[in-house]
Protein backbone atom coordinates (compact mmCIF):
# COMPACT_ATOMS: atom_id res chain seq x y z
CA UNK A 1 -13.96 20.00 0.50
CA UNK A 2 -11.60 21.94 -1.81
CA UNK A 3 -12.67 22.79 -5.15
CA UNK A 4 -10.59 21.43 -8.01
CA UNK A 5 -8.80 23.45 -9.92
CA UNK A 6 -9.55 22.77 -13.49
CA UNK A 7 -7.51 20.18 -15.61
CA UNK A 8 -5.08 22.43 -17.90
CA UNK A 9 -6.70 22.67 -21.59
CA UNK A 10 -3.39 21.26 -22.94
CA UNK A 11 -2.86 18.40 -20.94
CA UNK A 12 -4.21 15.05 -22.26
CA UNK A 13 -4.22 12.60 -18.96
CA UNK A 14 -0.92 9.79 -19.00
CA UNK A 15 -0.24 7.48 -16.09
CA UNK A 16 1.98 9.84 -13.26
CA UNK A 17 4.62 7.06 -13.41
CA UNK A 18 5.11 7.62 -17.63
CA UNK A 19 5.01 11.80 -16.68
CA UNK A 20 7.75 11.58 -13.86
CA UNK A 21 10.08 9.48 -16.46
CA UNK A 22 9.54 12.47 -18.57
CA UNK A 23 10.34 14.99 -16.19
CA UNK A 24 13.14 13.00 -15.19
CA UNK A 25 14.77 12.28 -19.07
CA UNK A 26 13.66 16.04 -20.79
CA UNK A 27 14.25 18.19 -17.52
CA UNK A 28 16.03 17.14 -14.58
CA UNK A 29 18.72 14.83 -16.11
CA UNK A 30 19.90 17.65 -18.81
CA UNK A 31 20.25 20.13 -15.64
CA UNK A 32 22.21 18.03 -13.28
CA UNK A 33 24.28 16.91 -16.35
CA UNK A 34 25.30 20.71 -16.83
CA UNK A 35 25.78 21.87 -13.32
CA UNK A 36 26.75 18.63 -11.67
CA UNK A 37 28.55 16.57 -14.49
CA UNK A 38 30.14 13.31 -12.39
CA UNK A 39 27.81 13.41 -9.46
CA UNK A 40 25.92 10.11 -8.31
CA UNK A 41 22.34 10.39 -7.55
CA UNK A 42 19.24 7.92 -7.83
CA UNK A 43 16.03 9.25 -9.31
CA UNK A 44 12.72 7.15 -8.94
CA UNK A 45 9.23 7.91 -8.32
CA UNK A 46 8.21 6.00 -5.22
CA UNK A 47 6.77 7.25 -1.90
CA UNK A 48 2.93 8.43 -1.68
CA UNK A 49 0.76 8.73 -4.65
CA UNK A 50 -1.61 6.94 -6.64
CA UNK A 51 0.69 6.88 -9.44
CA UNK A 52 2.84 4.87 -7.62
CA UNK A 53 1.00 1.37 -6.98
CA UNK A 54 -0.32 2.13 -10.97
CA UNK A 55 -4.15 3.36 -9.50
CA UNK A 56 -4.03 6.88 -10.78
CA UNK A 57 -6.59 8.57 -12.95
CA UNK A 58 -7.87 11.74 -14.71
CA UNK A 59 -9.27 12.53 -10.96
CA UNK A 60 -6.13 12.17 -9.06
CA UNK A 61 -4.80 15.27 -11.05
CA UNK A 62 -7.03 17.13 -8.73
CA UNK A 63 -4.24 17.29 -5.73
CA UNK A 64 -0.91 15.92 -5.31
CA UNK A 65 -0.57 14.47 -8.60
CA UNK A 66 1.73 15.35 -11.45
CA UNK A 67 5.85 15.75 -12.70
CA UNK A 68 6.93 14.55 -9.56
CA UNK A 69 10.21 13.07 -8.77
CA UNK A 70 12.66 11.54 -6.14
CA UNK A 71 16.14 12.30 -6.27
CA UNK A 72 18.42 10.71 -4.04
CA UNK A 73 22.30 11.53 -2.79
CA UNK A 74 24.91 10.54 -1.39
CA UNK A 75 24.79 12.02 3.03
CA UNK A 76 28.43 13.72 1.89
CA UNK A 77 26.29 15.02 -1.35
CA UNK A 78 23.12 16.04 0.34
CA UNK A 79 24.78 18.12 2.78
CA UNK A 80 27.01 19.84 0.37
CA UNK A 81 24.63 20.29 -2.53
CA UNK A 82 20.91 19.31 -1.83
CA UNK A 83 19.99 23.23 -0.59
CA UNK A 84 21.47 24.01 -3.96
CA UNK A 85 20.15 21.36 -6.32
CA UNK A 86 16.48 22.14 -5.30
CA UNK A 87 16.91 25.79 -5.61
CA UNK A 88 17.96 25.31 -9.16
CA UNK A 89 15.98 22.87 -10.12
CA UNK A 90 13.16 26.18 -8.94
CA UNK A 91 14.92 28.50 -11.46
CA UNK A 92 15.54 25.70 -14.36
CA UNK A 93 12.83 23.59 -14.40
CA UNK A 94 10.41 24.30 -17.57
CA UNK A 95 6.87 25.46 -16.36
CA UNK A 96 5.19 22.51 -17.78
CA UNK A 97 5.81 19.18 -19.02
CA UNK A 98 2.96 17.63 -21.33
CA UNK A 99 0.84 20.60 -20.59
CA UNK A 100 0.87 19.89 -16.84
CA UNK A 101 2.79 22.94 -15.05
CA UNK A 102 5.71 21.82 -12.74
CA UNK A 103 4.41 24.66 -9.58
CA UNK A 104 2.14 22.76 -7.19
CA UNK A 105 0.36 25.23 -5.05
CA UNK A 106 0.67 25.39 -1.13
CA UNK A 107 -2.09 25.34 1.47
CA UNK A 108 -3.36 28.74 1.59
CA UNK A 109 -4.48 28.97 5.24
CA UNK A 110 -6.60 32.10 4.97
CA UNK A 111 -8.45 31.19 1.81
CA UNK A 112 -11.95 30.55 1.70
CA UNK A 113 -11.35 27.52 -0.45
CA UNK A 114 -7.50 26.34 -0.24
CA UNK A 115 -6.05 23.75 -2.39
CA UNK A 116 -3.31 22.32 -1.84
CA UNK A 117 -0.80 20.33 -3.82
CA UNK A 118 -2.61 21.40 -7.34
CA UNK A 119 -0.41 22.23 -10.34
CA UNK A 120 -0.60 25.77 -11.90
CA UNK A 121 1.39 27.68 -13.85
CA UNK A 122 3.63 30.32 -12.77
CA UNK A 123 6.27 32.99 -13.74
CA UNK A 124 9.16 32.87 -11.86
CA UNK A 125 10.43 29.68 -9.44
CA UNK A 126 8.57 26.76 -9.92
CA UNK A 127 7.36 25.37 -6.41
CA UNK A 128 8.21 21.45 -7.55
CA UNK A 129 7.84 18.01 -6.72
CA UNK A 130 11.24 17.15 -7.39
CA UNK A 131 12.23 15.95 -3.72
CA UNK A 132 16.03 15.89 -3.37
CA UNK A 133 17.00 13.22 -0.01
CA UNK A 134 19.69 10.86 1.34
CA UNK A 135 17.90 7.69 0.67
CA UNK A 136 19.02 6.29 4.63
CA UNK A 137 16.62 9.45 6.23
CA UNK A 138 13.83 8.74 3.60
CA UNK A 139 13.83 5.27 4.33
CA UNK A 140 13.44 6.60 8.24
CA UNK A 141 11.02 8.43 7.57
CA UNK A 142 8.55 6.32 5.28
CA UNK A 143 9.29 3.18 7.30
CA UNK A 144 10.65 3.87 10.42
CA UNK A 145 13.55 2.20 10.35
CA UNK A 146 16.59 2.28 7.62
CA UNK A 147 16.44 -0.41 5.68
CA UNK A 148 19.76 0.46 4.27
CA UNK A 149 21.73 0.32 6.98
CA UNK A 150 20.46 -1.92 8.92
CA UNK A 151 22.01 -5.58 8.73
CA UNK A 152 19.24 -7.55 9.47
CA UNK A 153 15.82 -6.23 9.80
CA UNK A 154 14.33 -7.53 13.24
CA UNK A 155 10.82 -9.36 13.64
CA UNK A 156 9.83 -5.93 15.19
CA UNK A 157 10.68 -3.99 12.58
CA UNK A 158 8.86 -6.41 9.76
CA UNK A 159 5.61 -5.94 11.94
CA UNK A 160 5.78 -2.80 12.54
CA UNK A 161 5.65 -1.71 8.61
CA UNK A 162 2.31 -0.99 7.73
CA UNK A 163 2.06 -2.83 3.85
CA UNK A 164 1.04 0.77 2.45
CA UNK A 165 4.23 2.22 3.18
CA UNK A 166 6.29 -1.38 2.02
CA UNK A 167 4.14 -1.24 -1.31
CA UNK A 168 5.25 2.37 -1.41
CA UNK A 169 8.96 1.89 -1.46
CA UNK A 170 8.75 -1.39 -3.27
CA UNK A 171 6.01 -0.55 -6.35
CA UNK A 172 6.63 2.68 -8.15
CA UNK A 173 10.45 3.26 -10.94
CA UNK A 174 13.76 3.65 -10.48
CA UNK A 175 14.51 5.57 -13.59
CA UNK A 176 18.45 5.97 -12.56
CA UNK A 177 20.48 4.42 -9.67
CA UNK A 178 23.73 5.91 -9.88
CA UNK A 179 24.34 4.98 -6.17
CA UNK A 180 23.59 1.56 -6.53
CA UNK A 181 21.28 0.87 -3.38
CA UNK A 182 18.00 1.60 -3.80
CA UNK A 183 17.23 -1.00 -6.56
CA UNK A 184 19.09 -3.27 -3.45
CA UNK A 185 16.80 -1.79 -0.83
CA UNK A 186 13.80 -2.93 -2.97
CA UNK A 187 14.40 -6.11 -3.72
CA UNK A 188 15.80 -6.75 0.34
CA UNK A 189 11.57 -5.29 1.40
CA UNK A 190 10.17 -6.78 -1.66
CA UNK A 191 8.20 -9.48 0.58
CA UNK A 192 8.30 -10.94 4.45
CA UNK A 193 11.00 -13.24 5.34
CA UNK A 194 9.19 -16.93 5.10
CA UNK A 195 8.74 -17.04 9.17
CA UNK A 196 7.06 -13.84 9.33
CA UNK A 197 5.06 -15.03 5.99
CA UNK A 198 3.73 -17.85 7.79
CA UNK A 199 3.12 -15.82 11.33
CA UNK A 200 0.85 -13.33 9.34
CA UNK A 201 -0.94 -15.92 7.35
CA UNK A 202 -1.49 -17.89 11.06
CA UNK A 203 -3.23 -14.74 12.08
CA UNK A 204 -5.00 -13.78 9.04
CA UNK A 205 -6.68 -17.23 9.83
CA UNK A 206 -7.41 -16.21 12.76
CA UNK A 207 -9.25 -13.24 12.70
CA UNK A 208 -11.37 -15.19 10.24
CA UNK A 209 -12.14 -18.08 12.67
CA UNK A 210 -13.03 -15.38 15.51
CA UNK A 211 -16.49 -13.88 13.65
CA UNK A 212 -17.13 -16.33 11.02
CA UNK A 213 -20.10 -17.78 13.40
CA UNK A 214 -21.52 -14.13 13.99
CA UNK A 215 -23.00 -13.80 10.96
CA UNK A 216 -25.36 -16.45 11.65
CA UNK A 217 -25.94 -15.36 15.46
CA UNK A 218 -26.48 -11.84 14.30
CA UNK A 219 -28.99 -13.02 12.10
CA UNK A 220 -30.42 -15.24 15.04
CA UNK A 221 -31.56 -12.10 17.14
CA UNK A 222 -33.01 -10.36 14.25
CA UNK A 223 -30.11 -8.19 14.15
CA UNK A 224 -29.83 -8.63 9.85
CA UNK A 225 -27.76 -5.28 9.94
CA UNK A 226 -25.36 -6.65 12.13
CA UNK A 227 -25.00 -9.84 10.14
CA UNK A 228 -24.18 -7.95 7.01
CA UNK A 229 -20.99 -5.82 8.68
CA UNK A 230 -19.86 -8.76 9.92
CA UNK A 231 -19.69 -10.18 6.29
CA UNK A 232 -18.41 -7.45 5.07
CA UNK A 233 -15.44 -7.94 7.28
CA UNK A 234 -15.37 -11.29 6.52
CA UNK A 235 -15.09 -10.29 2.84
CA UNK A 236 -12.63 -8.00 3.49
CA UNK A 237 -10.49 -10.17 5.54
CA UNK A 238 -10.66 -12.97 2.76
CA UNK A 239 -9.28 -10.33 0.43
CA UNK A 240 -6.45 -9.27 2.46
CA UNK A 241 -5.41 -12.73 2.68
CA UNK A 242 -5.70 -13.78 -1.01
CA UNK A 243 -3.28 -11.14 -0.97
CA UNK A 244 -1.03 -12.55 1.79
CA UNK A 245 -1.33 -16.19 -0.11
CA UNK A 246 -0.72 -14.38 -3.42
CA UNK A 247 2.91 -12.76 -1.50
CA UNK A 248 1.42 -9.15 -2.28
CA UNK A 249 1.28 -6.18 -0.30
CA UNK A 250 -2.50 -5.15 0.45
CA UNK A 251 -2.72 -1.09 -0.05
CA UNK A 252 -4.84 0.67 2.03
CA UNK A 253 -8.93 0.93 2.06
CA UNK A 254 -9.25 2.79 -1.63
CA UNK A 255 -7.61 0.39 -3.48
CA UNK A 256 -7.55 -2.49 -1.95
CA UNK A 257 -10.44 -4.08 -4.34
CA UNK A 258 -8.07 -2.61 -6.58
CA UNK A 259 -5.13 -4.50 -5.84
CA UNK A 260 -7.45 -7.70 -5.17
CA UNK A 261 -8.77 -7.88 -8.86
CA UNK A 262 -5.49 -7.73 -10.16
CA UNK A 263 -5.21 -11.18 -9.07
CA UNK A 264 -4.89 -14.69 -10.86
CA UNK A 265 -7.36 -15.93 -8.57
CA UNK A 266 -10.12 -12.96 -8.51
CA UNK A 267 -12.57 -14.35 -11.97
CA UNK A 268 -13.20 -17.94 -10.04
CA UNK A 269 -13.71 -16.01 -6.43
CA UNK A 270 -15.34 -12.43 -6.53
CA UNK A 271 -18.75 -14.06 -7.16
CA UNK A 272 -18.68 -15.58 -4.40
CA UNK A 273 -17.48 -12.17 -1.98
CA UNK A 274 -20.05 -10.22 -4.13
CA UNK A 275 -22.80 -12.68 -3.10
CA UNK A 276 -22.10 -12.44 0.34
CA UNK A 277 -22.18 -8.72 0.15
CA UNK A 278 -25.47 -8.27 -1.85
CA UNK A 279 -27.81 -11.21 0.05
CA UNK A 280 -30.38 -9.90 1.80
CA UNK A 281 -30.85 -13.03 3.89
CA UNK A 282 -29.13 -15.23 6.03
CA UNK A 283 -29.32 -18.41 3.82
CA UNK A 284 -27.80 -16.79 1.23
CA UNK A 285 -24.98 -14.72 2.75
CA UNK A 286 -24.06 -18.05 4.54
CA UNK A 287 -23.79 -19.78 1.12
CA UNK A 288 -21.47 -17.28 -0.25
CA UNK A 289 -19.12 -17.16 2.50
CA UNK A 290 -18.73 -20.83 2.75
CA UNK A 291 -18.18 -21.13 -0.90
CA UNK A 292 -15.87 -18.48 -0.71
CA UNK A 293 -14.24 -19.91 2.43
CA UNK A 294 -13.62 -23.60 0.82
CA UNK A 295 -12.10 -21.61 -2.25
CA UNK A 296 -9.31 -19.32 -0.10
CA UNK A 297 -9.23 -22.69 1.76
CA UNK A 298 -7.70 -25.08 -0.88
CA UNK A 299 -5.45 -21.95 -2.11
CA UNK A 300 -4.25 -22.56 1.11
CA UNK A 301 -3.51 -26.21 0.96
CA UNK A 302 -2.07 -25.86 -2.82
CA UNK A 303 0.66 -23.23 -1.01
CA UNK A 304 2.27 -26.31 0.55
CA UNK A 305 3.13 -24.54 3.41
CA UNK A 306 1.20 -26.99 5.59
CA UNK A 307 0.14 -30.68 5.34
CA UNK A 308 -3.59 -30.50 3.45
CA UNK A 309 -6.72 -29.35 5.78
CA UNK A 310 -10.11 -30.17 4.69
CA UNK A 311 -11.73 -27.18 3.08
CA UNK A 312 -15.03 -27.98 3.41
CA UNK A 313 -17.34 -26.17 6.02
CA UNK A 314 -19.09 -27.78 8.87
CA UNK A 315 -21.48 -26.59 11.83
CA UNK A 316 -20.18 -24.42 14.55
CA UNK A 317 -19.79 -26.66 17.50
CA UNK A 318 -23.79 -27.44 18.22
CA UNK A 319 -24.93 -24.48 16.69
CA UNK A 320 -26.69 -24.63 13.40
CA UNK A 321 -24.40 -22.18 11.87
CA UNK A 322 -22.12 -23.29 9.13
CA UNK A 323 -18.59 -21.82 9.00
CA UNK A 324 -14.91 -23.37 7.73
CA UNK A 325 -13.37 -23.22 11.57
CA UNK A 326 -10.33 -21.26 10.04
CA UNK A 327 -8.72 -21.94 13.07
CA UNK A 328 -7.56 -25.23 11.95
CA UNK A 329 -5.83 -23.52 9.18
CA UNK A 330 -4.41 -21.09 11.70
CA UNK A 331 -2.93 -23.50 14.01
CA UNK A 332 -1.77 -25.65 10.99
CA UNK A 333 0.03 -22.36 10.47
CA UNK A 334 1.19 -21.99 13.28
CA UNK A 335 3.04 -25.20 14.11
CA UNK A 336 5.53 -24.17 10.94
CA UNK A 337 6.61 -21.12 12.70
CA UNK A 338 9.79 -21.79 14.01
CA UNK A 339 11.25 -18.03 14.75
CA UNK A 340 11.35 -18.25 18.68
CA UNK A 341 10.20 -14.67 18.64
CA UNK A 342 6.86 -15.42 16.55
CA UNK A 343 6.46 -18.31 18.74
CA UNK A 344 6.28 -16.70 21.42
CA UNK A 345 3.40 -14.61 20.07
CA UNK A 346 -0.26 -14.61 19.91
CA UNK A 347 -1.82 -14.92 16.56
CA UNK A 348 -2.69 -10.69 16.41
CA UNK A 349 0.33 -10.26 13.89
CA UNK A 350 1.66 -6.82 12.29
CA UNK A 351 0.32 -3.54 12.49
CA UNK A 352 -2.01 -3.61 9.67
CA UNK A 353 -3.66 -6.69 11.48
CA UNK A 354 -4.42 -4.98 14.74
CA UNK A 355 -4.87 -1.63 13.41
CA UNK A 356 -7.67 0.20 11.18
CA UNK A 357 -7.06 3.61 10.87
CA UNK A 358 -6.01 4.97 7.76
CA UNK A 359 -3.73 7.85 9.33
CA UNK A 360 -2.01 5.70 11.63
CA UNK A 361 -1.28 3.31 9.00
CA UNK A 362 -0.22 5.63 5.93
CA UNK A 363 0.53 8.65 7.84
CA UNK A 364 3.98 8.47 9.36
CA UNK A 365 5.68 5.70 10.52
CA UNK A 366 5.08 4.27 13.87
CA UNK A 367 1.59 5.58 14.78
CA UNK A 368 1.89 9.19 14.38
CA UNK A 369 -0.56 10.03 12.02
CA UNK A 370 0.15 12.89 9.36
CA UNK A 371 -1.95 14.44 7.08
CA UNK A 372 -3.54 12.17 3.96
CA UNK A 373 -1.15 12.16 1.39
CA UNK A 374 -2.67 10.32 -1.43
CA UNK A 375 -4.41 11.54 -4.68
């Protein structure tokens, strides 16, 4: 792994979101004011970073991290001016804002030890983060389709967005939107139409109901490992669709506990996922998922998107495992999907559903993974 560069003495650590505004009001805005006085852009930090979704740290200074920005014209704008706005932006911008230097380094191939995307200062043109886009490619680009110009997104399109890259358009600042769409844009991908809602939450029940009785055969056979992984998952999937219930977009793997403790529900439920996680037998890791289970359960019914289930668990068929049979709550679900589309369906659901690789599901759109861009 690369070596960190070292933090710069002067800078004292501020969330990336508060540094980009910063950038943005003592920098950028003062330049395009001068050399482009009248000219509509958006600026806003979204796209990949920690910063973004409100995660970052001291650490995440060590790559990709820092006075960042997204600046956003008009097609007639870009094609006129965008060469020239980030070339001047190179020769205007100061070398450091806050103590951290504007320059981000590039891969150096034939080091011993590259890093890549660290700040350092520099004479001369500053190598920035200040990316300069029509917002209709962007959009392309970070979800595959353009969620600007399209009049209706499609069924296909809503499953094929991986809820990284949703969170990363939709979480984030819009400091400035002199074009008047992206604030639009945001609030049109803020959260699933209610029939797609529903079809996710259907399968999220789903994929519960299909292992929820191997923890206990694991353990059956001796296999004590196994039944632990399959708890985990279990745990896992219960977060994921607190999230879901809770209408939030679930990041990816790093902070996805993260995201989870952030909700209302977390104090009266993380006992119960921790338990389930830390037993070291059977008995016990049963216990904690079926407490946890009832819980998510009776979220569930409060929701009112179906008729009340019982949340209480039960034996699995003539086994003497105890489990909630989430498929109940699945095909409850189910029978409020109306969308012929989703109907015609099985309960596997969007990408991030079927899918568990983090490069195909924050690298770009549509399954061809990129490299990791995240601090």
């Amino acid at each position: 792994m690369p070596t960190p560069l070292p933090t710069p003495p002067s800078a004292a650590f501020l969330p990336g979101l508060e540094l980009s505004w910063i950038l943005y009001e003592e920098a950028v805005r003062p330049i395009l004011a001068e050399e482009y006085p009248g000219l509509r852009y958006t600026a806003a930090r979204i796209g990949s970073g920690s910063e973004v979704l409100g995660f970052d740290t001291a650490r995440s200074a060590d790559h990709e991290w820092g006075p960042r920005l997204n600046l956003f014209l008009s097609d007639e704008d870009i094609a006129e001016h965008g060469e020239r706005i980030h070339r001047l932006l190179a020769e205007r911008l100061p070398k450091e804002v806050r103590g951290w230097p504007t320059h981000f380094r590039r891969w150096d191939d034939d080091a011993l030890d590259p890093v890549s995307g660290h700040m350092e200062l520099v004479d001369g043109l500053v190598d920035h983060r200040v990316s300069v886009d029509g917002l209709g490619p962007w959009l392309v680009a970070q979800l595959g389709v353009d969620a600007l110009a399209t009049p209706e997104l499609t069924v296909q399109d809503w499953l094929s967005m991986p809820q990284q890259r949703l969170l990363e358009v939709t979480a984030g600042a819009v400091f400035h939107d002199g074009l008047g769409t992206l604030d639009a844009v945001r609030r049109r991908l803020a959260w699933y139409p209610d029939q797609v809602w529903r079809y996710l939450l259907a399968c999220q029940w789903q994929r519960l109901s299909q292992e929820e009785a191997f923890v206990g055969r694991c353990a059956e056979v001796g296999d004590d490992l196994g039944s632990a992984v399959v708890a985990g998952r279990l745990v896992r999937d219960l977060m994921r669709l607190c999230l879901l219930l809770s209408r939030t977009y679930a990041p990816y793997s790093k902070w996805l506990g993260s995201a989870f403790a952030r909700l209302p529900l977390t104090a009266d439920l993380t006992p119960s996922l921790r338990g389930a996680l830390a037993a070291k037998q059977y008995a016990d890791r049963e216990r904690h998922l079926c407490d946890a289970y009832e819980k998510v359960a009776t979220l569930q019914n409060a929701s009112g998107l179906t008729a009340p289930i019982d949340p209480t668990s039960r034996r699995y068929h003539s086994r003497p495992f105890l489990v909630l049979h989430a498929e109940r709550f699945a095909q409850a679900l189910s029978d409020t999907v109306t969308d012929p589309e989703l109907r015609s369906r099985p309960l596997i659901g969007s990408v991030d559903q079927w899918a568990d690789s983090t490069d195909f599901l924050s690298g770009t759109p549509r399954g061809i993974a990129g490299p990791h861009p995240y601090p």
